[in-house]
Protein backbone atom coordinates (compact mmCIF):
# COMPACT_ATOMS: atom_id res chain seq x y z
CA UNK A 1 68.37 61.31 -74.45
CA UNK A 2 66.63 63.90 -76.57
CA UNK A 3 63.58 65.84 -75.05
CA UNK A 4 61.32 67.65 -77.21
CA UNK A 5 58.29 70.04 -75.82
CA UNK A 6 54.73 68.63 -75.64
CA UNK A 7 53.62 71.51 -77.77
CA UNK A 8 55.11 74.16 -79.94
CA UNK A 9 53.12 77.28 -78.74
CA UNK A 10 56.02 79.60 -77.12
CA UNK A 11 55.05 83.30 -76.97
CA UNK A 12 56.66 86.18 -75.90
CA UNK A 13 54.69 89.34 -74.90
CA UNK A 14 53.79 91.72 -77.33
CA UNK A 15 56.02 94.99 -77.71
CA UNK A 16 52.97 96.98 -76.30
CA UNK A 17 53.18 94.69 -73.08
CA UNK A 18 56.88 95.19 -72.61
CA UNK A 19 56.46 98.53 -72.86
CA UNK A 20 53.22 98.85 -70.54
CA UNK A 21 53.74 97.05 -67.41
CA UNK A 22 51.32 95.83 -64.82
CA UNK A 23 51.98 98.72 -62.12
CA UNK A 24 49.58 96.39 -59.88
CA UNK A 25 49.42 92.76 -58.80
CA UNK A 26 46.30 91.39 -58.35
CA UNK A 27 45.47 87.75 -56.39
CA UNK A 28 46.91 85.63 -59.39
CA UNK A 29 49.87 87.24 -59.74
CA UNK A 30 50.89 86.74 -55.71
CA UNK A 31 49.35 83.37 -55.75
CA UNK A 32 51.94 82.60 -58.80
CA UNK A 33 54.54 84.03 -57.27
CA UNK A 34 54.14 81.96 -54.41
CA UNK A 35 54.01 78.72 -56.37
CA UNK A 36 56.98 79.79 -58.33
CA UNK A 37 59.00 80.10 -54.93
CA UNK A 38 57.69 76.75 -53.46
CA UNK A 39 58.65 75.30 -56.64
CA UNK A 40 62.18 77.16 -56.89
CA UNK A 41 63.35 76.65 -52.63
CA UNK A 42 66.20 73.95 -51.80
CA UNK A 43 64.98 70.94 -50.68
CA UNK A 44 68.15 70.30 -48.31
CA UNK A 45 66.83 73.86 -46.79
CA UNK A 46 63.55 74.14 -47.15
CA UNK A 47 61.42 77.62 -46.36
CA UNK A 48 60.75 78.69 -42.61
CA UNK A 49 57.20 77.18 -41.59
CA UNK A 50 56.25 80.42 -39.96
CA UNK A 51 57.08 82.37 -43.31
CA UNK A 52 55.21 80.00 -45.16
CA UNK A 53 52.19 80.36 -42.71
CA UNK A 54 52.74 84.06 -42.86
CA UNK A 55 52.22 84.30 -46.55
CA UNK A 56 49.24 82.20 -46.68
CA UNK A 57 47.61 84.87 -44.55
CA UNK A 58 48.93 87.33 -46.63
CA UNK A 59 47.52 85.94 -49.42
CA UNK A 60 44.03 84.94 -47.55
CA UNK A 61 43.89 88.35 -46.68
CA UNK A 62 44.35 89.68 -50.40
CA UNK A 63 41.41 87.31 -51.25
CA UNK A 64 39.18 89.19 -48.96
CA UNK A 65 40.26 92.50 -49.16
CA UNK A 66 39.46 91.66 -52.94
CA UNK A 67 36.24 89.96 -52.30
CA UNK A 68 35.29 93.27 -50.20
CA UNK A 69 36.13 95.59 -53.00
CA UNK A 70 33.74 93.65 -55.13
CA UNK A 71 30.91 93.63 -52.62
CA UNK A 72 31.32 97.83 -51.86
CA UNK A 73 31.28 98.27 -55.81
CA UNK A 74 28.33 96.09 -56.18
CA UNK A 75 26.71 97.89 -52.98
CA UNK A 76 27.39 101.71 -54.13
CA UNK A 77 26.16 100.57 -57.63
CA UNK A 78 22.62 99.28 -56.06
CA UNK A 79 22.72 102.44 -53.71
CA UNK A 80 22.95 104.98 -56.63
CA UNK A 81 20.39 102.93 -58.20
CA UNK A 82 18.18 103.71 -55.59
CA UNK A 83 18.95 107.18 -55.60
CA UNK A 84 18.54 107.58 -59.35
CA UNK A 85 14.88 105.92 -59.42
CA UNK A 86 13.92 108.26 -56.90
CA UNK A 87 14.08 110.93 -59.69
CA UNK A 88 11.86 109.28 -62.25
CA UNK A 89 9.10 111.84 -62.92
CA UNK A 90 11.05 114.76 -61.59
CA UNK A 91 12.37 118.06 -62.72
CA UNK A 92 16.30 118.40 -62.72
CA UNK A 93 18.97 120.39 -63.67
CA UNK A 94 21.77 118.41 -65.16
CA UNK A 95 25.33 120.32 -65.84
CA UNK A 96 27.13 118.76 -69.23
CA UNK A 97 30.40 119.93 -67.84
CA UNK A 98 32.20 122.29 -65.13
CA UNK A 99 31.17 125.41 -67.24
CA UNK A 100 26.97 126.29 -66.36
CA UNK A 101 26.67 127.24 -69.44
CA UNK A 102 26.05 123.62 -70.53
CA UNK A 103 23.24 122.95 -68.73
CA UNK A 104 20.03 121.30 -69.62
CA UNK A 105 16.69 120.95 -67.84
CA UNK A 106 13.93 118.82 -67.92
CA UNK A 107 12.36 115.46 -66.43
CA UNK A 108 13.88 112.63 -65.50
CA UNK A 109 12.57 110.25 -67.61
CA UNK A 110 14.05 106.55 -67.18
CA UNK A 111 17.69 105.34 -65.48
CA UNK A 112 20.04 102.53 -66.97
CA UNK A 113 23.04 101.22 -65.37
CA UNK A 114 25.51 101.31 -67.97
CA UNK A 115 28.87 98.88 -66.76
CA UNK A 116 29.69 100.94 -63.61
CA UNK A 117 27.66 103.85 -64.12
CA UNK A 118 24.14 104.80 -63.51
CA UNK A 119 22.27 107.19 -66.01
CA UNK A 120 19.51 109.33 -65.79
CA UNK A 121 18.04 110.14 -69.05
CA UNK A 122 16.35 113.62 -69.57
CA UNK A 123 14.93 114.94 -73.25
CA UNK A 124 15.93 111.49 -74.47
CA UNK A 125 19.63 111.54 -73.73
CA UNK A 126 21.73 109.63 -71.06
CA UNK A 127 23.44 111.78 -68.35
CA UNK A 128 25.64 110.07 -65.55
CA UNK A 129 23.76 110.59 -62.04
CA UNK A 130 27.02 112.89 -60.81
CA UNK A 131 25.97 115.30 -63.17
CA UNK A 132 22.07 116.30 -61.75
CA UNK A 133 22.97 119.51 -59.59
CA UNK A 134 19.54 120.54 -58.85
CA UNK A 135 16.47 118.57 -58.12
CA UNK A 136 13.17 120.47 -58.34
């Protein structure tokens, strides 16, 4: 009895992704992981009910922890955010980079949050809020 495949999509990953691995796993890749072994364990032996139990924390715990992460980034965003606005209409001191002799002065005019990064603009251009180091 011949089989044939239900599609023929087959791909193998890209030469840059064998030669950049994931040095993380995030929630997918345990929770596929875990399929895979459920999937892959003898049924005349199946796993140990307290290691089974014992992963599901694990991985309900990896759901939070990630959950969390995602709450403190969204918090620390909104908190910045605050901080910034505070500074509308003020004078500042903003330092371009580690040497002062980079460093520009004038009122904070507006702030943007840019992806993950709140901006204070001053003389019409966009400064990241670690960069004021003097508030007048």
């Amino acid at each position: 009895m011949e089989v044939n495949s239900t599609t023929n999509d087959y791909s193998y990953p890209t030469e840059a992704q064998r030669k950049n691995p994931v040095k993380e796993l995030d929630k997918n890749a345990f929770l596929q992981l875990f399929v895979t072994q459920l999937q892959n364990q003898d049924p005349a032996s199946p796993q140990d009910t307290s290691a089974f139990i014992s992963q599901m924390a694990q991985f309900t715990m990896l759901e939070q922890l990630t959950n969390m992460n995602t709450e403190i980034t969204k918090l620390k965003l909104s908190q910045e955010m605050g901080q910034a606005s505070a500074l509308i209409g003020h004078q500042v001191k903003i330092t371009s980079d580690s040497s002062s002799s980079n460093e520009v002065s004038g009122q904070v005019e507006k702030v943007t949050l840019t992806g993950d990064t709140v901006q204070v603009y001053v003389n019409g251009t966009a400064y990241g809020l670690d960069k004021v180091t003097e508030i007048k």
